[in-house]
N, C-alpha and C. Protein backbone atom coordinates (compact mmCIF):
# COMPACT_ATOMS: atom_id res chain seq x y z
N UNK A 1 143.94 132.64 87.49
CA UNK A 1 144.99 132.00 88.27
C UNK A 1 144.57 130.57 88.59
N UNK A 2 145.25 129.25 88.16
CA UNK A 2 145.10 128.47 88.73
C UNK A 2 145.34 127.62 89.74
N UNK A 3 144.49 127.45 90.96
CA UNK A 3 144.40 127.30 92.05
C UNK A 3 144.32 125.80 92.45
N UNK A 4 144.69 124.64 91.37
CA UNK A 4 144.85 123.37 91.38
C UNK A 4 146.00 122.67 91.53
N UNK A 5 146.98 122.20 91.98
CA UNK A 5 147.71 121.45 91.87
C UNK A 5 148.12 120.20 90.46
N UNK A 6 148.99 119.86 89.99
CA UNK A 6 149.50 119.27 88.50
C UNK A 6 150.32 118.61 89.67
N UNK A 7 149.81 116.87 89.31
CA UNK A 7 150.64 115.91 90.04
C UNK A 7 151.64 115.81 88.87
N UNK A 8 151.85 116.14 87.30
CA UNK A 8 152.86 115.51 86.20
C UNK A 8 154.25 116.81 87.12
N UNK A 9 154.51 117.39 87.85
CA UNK A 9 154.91 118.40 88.17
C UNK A 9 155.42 117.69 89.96
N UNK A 10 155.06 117.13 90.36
CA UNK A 10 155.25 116.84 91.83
C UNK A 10 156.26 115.33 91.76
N UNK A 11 157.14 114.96 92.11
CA UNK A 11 157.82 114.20 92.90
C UNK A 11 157.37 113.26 94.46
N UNK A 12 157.75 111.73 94.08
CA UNK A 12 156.77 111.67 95.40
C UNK A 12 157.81 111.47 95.95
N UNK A 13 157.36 111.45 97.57
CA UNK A 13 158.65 111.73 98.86
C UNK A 13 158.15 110.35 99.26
N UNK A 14 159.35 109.67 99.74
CA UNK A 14 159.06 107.95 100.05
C UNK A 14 159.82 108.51 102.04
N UNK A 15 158.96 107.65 102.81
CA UNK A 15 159.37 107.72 103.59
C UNK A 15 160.10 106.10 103.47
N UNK A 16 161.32 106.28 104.35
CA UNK A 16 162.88 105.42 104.33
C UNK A 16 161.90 104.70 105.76
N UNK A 17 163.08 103.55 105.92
CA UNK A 17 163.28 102.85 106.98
C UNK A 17 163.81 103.82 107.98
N UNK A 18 165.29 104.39 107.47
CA UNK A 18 165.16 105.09 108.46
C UNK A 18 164.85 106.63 109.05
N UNK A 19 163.95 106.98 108.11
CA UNK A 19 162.97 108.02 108.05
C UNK A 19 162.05 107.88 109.61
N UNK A 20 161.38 107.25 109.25
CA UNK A 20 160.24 105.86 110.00
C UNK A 20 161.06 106.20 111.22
N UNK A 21 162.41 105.65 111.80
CA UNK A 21 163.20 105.09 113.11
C UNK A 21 163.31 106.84 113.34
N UNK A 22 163.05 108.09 112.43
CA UNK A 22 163.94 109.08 112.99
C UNK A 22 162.61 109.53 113.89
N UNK A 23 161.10 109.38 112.83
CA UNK A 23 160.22 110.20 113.17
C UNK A 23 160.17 109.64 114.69
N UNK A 24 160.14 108.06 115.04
CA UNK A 24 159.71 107.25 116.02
C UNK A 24 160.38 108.05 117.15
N UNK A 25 161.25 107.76 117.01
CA UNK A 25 162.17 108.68 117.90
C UNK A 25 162.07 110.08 118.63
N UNK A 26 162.15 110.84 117.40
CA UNK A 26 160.99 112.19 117.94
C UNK A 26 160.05 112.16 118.31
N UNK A 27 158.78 111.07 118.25
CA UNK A 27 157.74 110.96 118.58
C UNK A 27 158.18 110.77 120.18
N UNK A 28 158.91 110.02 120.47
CA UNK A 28 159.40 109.61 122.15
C UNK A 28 159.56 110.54 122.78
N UNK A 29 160.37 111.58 122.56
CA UNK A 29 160.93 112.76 122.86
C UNK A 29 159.66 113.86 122.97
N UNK A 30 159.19 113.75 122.01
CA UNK A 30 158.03 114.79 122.07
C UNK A 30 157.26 114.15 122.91
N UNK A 31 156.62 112.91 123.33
CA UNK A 31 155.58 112.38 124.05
C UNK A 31 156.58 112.61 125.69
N UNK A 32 157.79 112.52 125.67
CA UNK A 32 158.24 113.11 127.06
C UNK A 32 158.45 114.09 127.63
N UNK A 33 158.91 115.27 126.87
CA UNK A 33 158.61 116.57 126.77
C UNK A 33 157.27 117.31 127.09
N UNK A 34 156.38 117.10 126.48
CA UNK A 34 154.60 116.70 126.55
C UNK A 34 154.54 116.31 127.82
N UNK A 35 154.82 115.24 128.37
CA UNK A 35 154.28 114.61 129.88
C UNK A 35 155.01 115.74 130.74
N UNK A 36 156.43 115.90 130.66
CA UNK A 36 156.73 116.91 131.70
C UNK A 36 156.27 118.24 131.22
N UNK A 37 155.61 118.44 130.03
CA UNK A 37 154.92 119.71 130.38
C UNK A 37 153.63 119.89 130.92
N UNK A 38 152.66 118.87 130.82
CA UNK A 38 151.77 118.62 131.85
C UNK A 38 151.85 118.61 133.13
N UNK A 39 153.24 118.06 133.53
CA UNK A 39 153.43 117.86 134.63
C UNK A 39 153.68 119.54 135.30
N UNK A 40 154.38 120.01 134.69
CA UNK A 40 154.99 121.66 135.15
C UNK A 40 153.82 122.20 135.22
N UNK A 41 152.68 122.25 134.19
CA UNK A 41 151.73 122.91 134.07
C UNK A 41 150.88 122.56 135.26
N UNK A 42 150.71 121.05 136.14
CA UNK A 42 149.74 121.11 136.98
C UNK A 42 150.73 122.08 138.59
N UNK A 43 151.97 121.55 138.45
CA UNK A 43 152.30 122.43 139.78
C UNK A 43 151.97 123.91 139.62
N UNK A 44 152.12 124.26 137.99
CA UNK A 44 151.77 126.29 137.87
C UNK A 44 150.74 126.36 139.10
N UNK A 45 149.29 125.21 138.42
CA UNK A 45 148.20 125.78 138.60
C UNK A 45 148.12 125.81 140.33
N UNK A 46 148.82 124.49 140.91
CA UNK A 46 148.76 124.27 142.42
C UNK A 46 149.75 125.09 143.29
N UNK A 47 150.71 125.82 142.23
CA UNK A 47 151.59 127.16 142.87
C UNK A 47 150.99 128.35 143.24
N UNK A 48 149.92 128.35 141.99
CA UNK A 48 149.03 129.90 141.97
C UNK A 48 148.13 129.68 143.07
N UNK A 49 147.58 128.57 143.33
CA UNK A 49 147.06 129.05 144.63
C UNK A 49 147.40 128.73 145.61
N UNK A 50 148.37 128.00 146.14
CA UNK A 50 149.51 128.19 147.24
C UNK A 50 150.05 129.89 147.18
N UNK A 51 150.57 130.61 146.06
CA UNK A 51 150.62 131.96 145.90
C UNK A 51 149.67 132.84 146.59
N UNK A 52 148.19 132.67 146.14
CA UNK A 52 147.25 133.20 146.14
C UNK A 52 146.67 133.23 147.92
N UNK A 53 146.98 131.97 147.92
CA UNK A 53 146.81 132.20 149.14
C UNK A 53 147.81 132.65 150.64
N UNK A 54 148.77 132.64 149.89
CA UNK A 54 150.18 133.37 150.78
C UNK A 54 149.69 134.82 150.49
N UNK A 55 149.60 135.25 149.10
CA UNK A 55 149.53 136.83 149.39
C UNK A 55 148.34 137.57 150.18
N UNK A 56 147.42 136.30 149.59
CA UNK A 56 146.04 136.86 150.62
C UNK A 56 146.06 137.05 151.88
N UNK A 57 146.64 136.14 152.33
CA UNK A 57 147.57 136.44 153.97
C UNK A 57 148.07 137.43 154.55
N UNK A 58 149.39 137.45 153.57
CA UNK A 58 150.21 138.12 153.95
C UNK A 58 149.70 139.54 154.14
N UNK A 59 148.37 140.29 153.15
CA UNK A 59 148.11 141.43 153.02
C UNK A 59 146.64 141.52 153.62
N UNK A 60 146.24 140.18 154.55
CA UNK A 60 145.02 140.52 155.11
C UNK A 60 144.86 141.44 156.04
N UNK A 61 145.81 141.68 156.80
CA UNK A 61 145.68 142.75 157.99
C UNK A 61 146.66 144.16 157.67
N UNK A 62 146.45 144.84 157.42
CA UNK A 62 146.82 146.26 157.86
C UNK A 62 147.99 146.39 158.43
N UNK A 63 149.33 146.99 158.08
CA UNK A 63 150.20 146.91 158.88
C UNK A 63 150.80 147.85 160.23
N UNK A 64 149.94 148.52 160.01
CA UNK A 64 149.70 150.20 160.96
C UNK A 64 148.81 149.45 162.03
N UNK A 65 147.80 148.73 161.86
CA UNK A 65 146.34 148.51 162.93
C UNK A 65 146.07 146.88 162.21
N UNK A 66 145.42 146.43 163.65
CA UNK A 66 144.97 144.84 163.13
C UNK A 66 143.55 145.27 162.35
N UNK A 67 142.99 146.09 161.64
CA UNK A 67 142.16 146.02 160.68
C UNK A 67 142.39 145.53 159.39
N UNK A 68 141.19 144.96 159.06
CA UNK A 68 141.38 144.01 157.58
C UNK A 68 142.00 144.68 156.71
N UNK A 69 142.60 144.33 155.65
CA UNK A 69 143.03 144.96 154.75
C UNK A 69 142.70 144.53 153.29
N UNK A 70 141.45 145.21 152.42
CA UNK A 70 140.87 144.91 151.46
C UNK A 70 141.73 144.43 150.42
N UNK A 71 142.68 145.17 149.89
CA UNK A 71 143.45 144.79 149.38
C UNK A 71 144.41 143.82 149.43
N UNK A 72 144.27 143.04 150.59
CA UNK A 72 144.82 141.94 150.45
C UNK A 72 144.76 140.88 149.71
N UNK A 73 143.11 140.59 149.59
CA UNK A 73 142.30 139.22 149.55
C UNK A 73 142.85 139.73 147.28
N UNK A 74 142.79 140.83 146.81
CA UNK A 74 142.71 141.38 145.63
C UNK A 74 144.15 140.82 144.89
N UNK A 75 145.38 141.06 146.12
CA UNK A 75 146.46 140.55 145.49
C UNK A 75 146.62 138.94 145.48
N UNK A 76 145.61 138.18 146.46
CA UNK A 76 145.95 136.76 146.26
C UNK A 76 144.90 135.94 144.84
N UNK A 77 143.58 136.49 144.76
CA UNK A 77 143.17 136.63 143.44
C UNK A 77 144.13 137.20 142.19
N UNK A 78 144.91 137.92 142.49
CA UNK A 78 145.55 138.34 140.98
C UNK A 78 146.26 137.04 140.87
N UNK A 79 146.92 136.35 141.88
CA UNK A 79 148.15 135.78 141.61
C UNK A 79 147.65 134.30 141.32
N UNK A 80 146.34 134.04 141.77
CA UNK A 80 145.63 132.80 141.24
C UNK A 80 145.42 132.62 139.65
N UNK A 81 144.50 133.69 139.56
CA UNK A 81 144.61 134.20 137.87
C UNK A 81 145.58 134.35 137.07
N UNK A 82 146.87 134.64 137.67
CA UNK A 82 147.98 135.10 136.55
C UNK A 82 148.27 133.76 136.72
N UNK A 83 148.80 132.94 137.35
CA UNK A 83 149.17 131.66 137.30
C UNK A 83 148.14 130.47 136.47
N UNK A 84 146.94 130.30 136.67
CA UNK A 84 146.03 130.07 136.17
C UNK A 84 146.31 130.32 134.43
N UNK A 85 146.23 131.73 134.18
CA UNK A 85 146.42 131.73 132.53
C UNK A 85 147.34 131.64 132.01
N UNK A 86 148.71 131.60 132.32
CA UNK A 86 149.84 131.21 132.38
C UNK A 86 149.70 129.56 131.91
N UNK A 87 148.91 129.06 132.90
CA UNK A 87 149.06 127.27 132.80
C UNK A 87 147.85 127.24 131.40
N UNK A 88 147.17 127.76 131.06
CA UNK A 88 146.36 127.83 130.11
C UNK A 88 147.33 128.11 128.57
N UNK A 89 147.79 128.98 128.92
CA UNK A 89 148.42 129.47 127.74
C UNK A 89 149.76 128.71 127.17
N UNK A 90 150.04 127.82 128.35
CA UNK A 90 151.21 126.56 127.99
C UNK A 90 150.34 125.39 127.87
N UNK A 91 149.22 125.21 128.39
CA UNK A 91 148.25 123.91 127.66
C UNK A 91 148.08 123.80 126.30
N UNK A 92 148.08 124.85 125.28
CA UNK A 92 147.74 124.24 123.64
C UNK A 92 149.40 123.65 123.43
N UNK A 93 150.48 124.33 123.11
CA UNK A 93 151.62 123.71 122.75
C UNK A 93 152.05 122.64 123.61
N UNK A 94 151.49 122.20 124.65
CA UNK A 94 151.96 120.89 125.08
C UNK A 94 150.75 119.58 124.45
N UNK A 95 149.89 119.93 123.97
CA UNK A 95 148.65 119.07 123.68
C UNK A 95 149.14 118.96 122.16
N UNK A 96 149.59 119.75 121.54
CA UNK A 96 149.97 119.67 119.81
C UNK A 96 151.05 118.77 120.24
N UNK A 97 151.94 118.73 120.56
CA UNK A 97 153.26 117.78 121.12
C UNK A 97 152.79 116.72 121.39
N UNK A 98 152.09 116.55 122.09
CA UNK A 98 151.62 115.29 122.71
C UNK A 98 150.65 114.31 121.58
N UNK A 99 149.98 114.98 121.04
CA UNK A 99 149.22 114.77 119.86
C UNK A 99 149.98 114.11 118.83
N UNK A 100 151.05 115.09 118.52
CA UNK A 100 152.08 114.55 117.55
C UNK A 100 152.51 113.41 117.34
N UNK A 101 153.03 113.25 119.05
CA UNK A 101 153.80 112.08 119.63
C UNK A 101 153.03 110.41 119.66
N UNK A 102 151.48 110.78 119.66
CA UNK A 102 150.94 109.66 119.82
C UNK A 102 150.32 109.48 118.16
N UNK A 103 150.25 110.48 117.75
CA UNK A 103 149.83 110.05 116.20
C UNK A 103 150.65 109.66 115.53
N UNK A 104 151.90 110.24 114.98
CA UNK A 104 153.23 109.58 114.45
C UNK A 104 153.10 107.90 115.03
N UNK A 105 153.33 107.40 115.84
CA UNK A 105 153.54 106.05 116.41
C UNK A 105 152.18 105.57 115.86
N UNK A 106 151.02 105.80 116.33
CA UNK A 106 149.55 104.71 115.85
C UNK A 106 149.82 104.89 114.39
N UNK A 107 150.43 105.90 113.45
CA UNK A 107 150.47 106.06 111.84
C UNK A 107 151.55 105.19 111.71
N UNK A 108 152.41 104.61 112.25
CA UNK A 108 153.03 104.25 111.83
C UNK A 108 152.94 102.10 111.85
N UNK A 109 152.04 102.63 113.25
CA UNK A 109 151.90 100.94 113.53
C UNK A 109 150.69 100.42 112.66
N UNK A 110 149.82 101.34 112.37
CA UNK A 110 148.62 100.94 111.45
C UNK A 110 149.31 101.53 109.96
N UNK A 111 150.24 102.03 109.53
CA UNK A 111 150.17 102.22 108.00
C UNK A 111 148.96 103.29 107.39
N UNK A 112 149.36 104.43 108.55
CA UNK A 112 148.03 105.63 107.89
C UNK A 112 148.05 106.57 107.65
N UNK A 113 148.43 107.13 105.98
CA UNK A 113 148.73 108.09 105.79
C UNK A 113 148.02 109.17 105.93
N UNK A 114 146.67 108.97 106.49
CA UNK A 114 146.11 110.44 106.57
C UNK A 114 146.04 110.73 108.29
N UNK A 115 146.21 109.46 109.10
CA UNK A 115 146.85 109.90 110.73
C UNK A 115 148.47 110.65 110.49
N UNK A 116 149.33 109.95 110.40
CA UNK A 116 150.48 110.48 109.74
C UNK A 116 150.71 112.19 109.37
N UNK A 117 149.53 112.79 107.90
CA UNK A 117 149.81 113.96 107.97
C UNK A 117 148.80 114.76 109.35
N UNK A 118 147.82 114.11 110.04
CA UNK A 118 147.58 114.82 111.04
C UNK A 118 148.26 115.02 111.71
N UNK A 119 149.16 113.82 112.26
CA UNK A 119 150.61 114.39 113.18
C UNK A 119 151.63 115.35 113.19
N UNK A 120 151.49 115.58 111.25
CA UNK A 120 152.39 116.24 111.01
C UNK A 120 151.72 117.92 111.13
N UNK A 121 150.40 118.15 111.18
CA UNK A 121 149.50 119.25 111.24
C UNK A 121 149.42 119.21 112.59
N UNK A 122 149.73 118.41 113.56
CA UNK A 122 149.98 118.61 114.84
C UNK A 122 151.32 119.87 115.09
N UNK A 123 152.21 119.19 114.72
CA UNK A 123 153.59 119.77 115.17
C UNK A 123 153.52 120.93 114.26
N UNK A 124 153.08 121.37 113.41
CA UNK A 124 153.17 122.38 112.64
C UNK A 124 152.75 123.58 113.57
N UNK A 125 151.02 123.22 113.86
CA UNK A 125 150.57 123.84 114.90
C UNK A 125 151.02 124.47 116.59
N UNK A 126 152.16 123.28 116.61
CA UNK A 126 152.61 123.61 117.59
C UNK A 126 153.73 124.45 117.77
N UNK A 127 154.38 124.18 116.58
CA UNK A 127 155.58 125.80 116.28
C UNK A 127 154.96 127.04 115.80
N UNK A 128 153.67 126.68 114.93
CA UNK A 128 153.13 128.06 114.92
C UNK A 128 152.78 129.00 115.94
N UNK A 129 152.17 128.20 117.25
CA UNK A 129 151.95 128.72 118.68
C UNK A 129 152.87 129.02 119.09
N UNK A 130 153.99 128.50 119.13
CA UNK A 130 155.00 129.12 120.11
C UNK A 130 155.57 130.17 118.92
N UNK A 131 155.22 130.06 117.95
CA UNK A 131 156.01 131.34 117.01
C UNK A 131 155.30 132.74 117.80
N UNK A 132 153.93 132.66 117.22
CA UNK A 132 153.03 133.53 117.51
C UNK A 132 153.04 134.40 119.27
N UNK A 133 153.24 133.08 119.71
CA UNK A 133 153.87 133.59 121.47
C UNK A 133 154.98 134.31 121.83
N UNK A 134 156.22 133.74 120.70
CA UNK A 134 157.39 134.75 120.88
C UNK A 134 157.39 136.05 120.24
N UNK A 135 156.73 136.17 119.71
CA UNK A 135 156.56 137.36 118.53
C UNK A 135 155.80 138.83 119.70
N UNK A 136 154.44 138.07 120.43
CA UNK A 136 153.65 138.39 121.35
C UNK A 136 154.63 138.69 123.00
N UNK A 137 155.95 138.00 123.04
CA UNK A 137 156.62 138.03 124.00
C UNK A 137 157.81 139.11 123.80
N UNK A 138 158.45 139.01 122.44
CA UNK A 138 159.02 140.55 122.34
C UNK A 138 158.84 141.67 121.95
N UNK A 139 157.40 141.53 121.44
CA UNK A 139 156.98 142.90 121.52
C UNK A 139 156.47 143.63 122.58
N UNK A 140 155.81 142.67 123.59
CA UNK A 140 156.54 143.00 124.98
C UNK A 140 157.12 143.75 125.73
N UNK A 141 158.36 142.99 125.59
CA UNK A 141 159.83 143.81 126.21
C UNK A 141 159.90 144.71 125.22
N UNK A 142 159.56 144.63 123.89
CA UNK A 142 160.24 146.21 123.30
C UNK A 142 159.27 147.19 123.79
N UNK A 143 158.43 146.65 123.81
CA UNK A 143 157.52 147.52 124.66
C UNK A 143 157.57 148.32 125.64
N UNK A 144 158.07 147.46 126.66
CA UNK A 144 158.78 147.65 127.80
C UNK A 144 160.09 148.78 127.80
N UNK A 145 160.64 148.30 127.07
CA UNK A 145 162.48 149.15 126.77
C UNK A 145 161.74 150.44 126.05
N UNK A 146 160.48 150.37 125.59
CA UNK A 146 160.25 151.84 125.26
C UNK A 146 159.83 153.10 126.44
N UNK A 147 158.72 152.14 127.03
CA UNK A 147 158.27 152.79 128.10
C UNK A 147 159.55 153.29 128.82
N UNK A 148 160.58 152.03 129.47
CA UNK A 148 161.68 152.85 130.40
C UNK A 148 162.60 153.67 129.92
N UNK A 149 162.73 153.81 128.33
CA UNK A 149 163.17 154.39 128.14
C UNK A 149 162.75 156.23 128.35
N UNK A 150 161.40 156.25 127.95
CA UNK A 150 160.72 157.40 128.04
C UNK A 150 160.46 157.75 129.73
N UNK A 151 160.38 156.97 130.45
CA UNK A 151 160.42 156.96 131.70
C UNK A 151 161.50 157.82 132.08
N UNK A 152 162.95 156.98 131.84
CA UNK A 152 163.76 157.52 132.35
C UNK A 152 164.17 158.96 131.67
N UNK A 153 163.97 159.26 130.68
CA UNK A 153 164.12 160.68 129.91
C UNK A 153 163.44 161.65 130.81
N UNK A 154 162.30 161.40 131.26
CA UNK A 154 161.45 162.23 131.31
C UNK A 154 162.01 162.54 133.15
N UNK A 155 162.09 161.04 133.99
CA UNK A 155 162.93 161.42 135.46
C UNK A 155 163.81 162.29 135.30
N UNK A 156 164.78 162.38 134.01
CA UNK A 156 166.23 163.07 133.97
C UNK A 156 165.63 164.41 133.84
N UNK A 157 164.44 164.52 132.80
CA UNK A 157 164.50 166.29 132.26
C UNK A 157 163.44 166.89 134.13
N UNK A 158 163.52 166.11 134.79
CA UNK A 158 162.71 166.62 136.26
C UNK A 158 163.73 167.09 136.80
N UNK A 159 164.92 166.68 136.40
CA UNK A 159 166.12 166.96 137.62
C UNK A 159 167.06 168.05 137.32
């Protein structure tokens, strides 16, 4: 099998003038998109522990007796952490975006075709992540719709 490429076989792709004005453009969009996802991503992290520390509160004392209540301090740690990896797990697809956004523009102001296809191995990367995430997100819920489904079968055959 040969595993080489035959340029007498390939066509070259000319980027246009207004090729150039479309990418620029997207590059804007993506570099703003990008900033407000940084931006969302730092309130996650400063929500989770505003969270974290409301639930820790809320569940420090016992509601029967003013004794501590261990489980309190456990639910304001979860909610630090879940928020926390949450803002982690939206940090790579906003950094491929952002990446994109600033490489497209320097490739274009310096004339560099090998910045250029990095930009373009940017954004690739970055739909692959969110592919891979949605894929990871409804299997999920089908997940989910299985469990309640069996859930609820099983409440009905109790009754």
């Amino acid at each position: 099998m040969n595993t080489e490429f035959s340029n007498s076989n390939q066509k070259n792709l000319e980027i246009t003038h207004v090729t150039k004005l479309v990418f620029l453009e997207t590059a804007k969009w993506a570099k703003f998109l990008a900033i407000l996802g940084f931006v969302g991503m730092g309130i996650m992290v400063i929500m989770g522990f505003f969270m974290g520390a409301i639930m820790s509160s809320l569940g420090s004392l016992s509601s029967y007796s003013n004794t501590p209540n261990p489980f309190g301090m456990i639910g304001g740690v979860f909610f630090v952490i879940l928020y926390l990896a949450i803002a982690l797990i939206y940090y790579f697809p906003i950094k491929y975006l952002y990446d994109f956004s600033t490489k497209v523009k320097k490739a274009f102001e310096i004339q560099d075709q090998m910045l250029f296809n990095d930009a373009i191995l940017k954004l690739k990367a970055h739909y692959k992540y969110i592919g891979i995430l949605m894929i990871i997100v409804f299997s999920f819920y089908i997940l989910m719709m299985i469990i309640s489904i069996i859930g609820g079968m099983a409440a009905a055959a109790m009754n």
